[in-house]
Protein backbone atom coordinates (compact mmCIF):
# COMPACT_ATOMS: atom_id res chain seq x y z
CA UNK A 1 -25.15 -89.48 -41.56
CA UNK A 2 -22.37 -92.00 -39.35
CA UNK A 3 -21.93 -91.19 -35.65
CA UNK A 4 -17.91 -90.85 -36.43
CA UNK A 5 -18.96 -87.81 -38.45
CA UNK A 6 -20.66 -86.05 -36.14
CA UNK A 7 -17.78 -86.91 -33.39
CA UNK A 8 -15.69 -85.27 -37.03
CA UNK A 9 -17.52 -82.31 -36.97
CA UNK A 10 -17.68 -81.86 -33.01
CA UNK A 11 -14.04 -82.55 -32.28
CA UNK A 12 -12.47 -79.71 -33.90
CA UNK A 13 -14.63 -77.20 -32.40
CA UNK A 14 -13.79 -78.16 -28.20
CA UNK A 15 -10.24 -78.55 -29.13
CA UNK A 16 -9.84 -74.57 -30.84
CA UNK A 17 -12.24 -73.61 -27.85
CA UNK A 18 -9.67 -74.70 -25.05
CA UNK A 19 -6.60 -72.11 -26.09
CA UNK A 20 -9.02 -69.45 -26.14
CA UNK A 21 -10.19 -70.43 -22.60
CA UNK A 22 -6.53 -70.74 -20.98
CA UNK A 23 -5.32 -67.18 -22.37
CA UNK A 24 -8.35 -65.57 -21.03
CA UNK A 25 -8.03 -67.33 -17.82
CA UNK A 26 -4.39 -66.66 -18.11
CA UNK A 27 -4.36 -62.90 -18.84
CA UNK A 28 -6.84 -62.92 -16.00
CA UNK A 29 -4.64 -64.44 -13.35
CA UNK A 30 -1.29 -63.37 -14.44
CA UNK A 31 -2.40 -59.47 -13.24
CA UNK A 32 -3.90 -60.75 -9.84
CA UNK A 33 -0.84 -62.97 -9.08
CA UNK A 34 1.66 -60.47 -9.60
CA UNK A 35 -0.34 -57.30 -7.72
CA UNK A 36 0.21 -59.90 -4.62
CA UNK A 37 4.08 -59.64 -4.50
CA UNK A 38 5.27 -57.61 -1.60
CA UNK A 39 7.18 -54.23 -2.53
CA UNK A 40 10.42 -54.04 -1.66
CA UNK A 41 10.97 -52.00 1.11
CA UNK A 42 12.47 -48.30 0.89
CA UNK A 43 15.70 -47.23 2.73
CA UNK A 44 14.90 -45.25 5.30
CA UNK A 45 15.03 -41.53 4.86
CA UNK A 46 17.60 -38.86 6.61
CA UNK A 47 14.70 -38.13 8.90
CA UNK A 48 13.65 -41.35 9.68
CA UNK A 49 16.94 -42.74 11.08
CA UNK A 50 17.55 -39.19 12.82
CA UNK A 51 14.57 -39.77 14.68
CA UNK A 52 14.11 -42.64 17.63
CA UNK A 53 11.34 -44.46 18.62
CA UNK A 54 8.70 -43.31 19.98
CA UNK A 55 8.70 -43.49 23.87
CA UNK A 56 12.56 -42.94 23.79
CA UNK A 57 13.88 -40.68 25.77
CA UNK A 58 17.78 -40.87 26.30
CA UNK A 59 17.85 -42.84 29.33
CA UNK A 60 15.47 -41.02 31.42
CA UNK A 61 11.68 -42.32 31.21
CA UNK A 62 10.79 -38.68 31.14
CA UNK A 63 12.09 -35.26 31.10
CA UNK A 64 13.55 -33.63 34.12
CA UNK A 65 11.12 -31.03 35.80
CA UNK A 66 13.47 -27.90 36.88
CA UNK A 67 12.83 -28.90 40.76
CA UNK A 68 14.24 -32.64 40.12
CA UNK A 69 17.06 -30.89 38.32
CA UNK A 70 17.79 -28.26 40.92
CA UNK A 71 18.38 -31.22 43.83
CA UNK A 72 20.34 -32.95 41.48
CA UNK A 73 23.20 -30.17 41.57
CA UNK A 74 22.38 -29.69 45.25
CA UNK A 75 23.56 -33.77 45.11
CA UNK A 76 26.22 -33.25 43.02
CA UNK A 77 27.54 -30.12 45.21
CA UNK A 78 27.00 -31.83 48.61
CA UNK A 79 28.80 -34.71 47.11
CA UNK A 80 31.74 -32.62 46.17
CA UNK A 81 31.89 -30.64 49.22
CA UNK A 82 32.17 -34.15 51.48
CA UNK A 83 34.88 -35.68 49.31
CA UNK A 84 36.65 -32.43 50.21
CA UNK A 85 36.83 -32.37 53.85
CA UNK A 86 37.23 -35.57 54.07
CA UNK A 87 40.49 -35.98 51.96
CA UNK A 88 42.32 -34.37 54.54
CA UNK A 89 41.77 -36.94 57.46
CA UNK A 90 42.63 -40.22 55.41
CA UNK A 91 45.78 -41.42 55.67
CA UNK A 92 46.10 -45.08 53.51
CA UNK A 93 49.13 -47.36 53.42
CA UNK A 94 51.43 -47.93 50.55
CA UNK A 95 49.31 -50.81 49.32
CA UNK A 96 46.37 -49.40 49.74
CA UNK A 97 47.45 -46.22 48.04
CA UNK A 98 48.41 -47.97 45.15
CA UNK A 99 45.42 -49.39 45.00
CA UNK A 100 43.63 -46.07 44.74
CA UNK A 101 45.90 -44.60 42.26
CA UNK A 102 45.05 -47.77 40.05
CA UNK A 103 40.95 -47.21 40.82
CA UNK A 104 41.72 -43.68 40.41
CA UNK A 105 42.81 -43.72 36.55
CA UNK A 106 40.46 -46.82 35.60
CA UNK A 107 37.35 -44.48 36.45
CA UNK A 108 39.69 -41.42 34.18
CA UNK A 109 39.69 -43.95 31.33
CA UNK A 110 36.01 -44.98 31.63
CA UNK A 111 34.61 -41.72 32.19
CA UNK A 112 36.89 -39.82 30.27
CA UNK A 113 36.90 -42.39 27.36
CA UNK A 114 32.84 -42.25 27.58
CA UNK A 115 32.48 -38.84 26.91
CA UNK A 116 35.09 -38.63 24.43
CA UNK A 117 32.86 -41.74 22.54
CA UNK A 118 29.78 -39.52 23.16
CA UNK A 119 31.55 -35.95 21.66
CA UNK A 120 32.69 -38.11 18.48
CA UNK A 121 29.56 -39.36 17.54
CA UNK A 122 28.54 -35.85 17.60
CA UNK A 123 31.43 -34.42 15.58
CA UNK A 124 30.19 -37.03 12.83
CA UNK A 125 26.66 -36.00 12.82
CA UNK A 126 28.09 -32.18 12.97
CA UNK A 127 30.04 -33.28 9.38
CA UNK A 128 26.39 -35.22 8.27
CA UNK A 129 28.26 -38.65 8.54
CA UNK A 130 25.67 -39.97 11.20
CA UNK A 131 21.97 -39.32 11.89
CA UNK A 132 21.56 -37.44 15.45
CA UNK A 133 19.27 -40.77 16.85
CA UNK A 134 23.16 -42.48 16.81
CA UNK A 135 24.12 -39.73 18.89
CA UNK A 136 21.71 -39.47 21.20
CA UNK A 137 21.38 -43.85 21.44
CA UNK A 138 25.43 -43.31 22.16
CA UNK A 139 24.62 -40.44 24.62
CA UNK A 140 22.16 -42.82 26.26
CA UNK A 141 24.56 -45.75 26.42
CA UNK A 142 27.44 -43.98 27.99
CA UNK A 143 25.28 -42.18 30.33
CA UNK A 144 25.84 -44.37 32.89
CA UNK A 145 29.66 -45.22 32.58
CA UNK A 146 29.92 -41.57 32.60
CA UNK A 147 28.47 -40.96 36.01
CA UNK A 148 30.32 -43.75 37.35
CA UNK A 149 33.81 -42.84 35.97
CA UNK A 150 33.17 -38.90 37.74
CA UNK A 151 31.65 -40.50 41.31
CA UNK A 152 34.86 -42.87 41.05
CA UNK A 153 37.06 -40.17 40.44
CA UNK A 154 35.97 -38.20 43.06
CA UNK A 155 35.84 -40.83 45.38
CA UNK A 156 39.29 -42.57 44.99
CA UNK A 157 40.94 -38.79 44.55
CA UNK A 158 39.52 -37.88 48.00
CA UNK A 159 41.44 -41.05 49.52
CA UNK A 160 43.97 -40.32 47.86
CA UNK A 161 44.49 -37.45 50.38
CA UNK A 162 45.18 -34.60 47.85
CA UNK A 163 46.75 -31.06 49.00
CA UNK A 164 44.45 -28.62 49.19
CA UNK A 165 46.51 -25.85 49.93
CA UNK A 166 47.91 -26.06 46.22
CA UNK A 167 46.12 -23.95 43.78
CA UNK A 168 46.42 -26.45 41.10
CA UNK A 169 44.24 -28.81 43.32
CA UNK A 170 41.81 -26.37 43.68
CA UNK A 171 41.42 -26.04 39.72
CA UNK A 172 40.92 -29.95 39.18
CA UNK A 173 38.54 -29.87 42.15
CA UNK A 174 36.45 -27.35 40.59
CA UNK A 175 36.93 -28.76 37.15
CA UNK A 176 35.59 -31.78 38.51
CA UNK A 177 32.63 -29.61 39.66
CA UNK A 178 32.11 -28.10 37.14
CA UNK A 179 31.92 -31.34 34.78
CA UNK A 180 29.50 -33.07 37.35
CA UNK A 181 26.72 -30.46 37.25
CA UNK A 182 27.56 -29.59 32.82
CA UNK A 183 26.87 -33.48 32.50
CA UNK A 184 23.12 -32.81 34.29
CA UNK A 185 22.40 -29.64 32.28
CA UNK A 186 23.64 -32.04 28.97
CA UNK A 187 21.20 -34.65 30.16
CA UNK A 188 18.36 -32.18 30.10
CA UNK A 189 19.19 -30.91 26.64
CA UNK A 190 19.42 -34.16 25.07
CA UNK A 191 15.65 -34.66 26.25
CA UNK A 192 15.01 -31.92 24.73
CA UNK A 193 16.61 -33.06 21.76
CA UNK A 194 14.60 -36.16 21.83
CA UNK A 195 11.43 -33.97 21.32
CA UNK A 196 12.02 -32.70 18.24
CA UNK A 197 10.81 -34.16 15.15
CA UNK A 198 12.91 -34.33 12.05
CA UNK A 199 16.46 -32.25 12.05
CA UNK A 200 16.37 -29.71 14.91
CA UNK A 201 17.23 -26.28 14.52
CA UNK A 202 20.44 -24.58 15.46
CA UNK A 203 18.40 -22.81 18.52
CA UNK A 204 18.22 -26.02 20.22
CA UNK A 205 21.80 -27.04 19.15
CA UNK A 206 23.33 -24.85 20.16
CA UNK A 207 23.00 -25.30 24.12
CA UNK A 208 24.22 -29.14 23.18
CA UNK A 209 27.27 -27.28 21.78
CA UNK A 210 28.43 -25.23 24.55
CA UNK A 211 27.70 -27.74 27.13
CA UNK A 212 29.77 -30.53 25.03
CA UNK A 213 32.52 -27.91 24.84
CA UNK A 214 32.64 -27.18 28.47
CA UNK A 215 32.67 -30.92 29.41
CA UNK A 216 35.79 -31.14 26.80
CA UNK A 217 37.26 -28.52 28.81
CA UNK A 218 36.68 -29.56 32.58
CA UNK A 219 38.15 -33.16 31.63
CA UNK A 220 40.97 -31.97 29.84
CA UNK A 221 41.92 -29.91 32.92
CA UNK A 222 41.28 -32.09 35.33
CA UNK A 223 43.50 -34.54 33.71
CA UNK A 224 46.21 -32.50 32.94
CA UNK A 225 46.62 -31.53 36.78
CA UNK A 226 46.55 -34.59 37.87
CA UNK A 227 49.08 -35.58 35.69
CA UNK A 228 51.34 -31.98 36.68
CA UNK A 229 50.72 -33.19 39.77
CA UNK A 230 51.92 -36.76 39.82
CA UNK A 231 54.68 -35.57 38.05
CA UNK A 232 55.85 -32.31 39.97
């Protein structure tokens, strides 16, 4: 027998054994490449985006014990009290008064316009159009122009030398008040909000309710006698 029929008979066989190799080695890859893709990732769920971070806690590192909370209305009141008896013994110029006026209704619009921000968010989640971790990243946001429009308005109304022998003056003083120490006791209850896991129940809701709708109230009065005022 010729050495070209041996390479004859030998040929044939490596060349059918080489498909046979690649589909096992194939089939044996294809699996292992494609259980290495990355899953696409999930929308988050109703109770994920209702739910901040952990750590978060509206603006305040921690939660408010009662005592840190009681000498913040003592502030607040003391505060208050001052502006009052001082607004009789300041007597400004023309120029000077329209200068307060003007400081006077830019700290309206950003404290007023802050809380209303705050109370619509809130009205959306209410109607299930936002999860409540917008409102309460909102809440935290305006937290501070809030406090700054009130002290503002307090301040610049109390140089403003308002009459307070009128009884209308005495119900946008105490409206003021009244929306100073609300805005401490809404503080407190969105920490408390921030503590709950998942949707919260209407027990702890509802406290976040009233204290919106008083803070609604107090603003809306206090800006409607200034403006009977300005106007009378």
């Amino acid at each position: 027998m010729r050495t070209s029929d041996l390479r004859a008979d030998v040929r044939p066989a490596s060349r059918a054994s080489r498909p046979a190799h690649r589909a096992v080695t194939s089939d044996a890859v294809r699996p292992a490449r494609r259980a290495t893709h990355r899953p696409r990732s999930a929308p988050p769920s109703d109770a994920d985006a209702s739910t901040p971070a952990v750590g978060w806690r509206g603006g305040h590192r921690r939660a408010a014990g009662r005592a840190a909370v009681v000498a913040s209305v003592v502030s607040v009141g003391l505060g208050w009290l001052l502006a009052i008896l001082v607004a009789p013994h300041v007597t400004l110029s023309p120029g000077a008064r329209m200068v307060a006026l003007f400081c006077h209704l830019t700290c309206l619009v950003v404290g007023f316009g802050a809380v209303l921000t705050v109370d619509w968010f809130s009205l959306r989640w209410l109607l299930r159009r936002e999860p409540l971790g917008t409102v309460l990243t909102a809440a935290r946001g305006a937290h501070l122009l809030i406090w700054l429009g009130l002290v503002g308005l307090l301040a610049s109304g109390a140089v403003l030398g308002p009459d307070t022998s009128s009884g209308l003056v005495w119900v946008k003083l105490l409206a003021v008040l009244v929306v100073g120490i609300n805005g401490l006791f809404l503080g407190r209850v969105r920490d408390r909000l921030v503590a709950v896991r998942g949707r919260p129940p209407w027990s702890a809701l509802l406290p976040g309710v009233a204290a919106a709708t008083i803070s609604q109230v107090g603003w809306w009065t206090a800006t409607l006698v200034g403006f009977w005022n300005a106007n009378g």
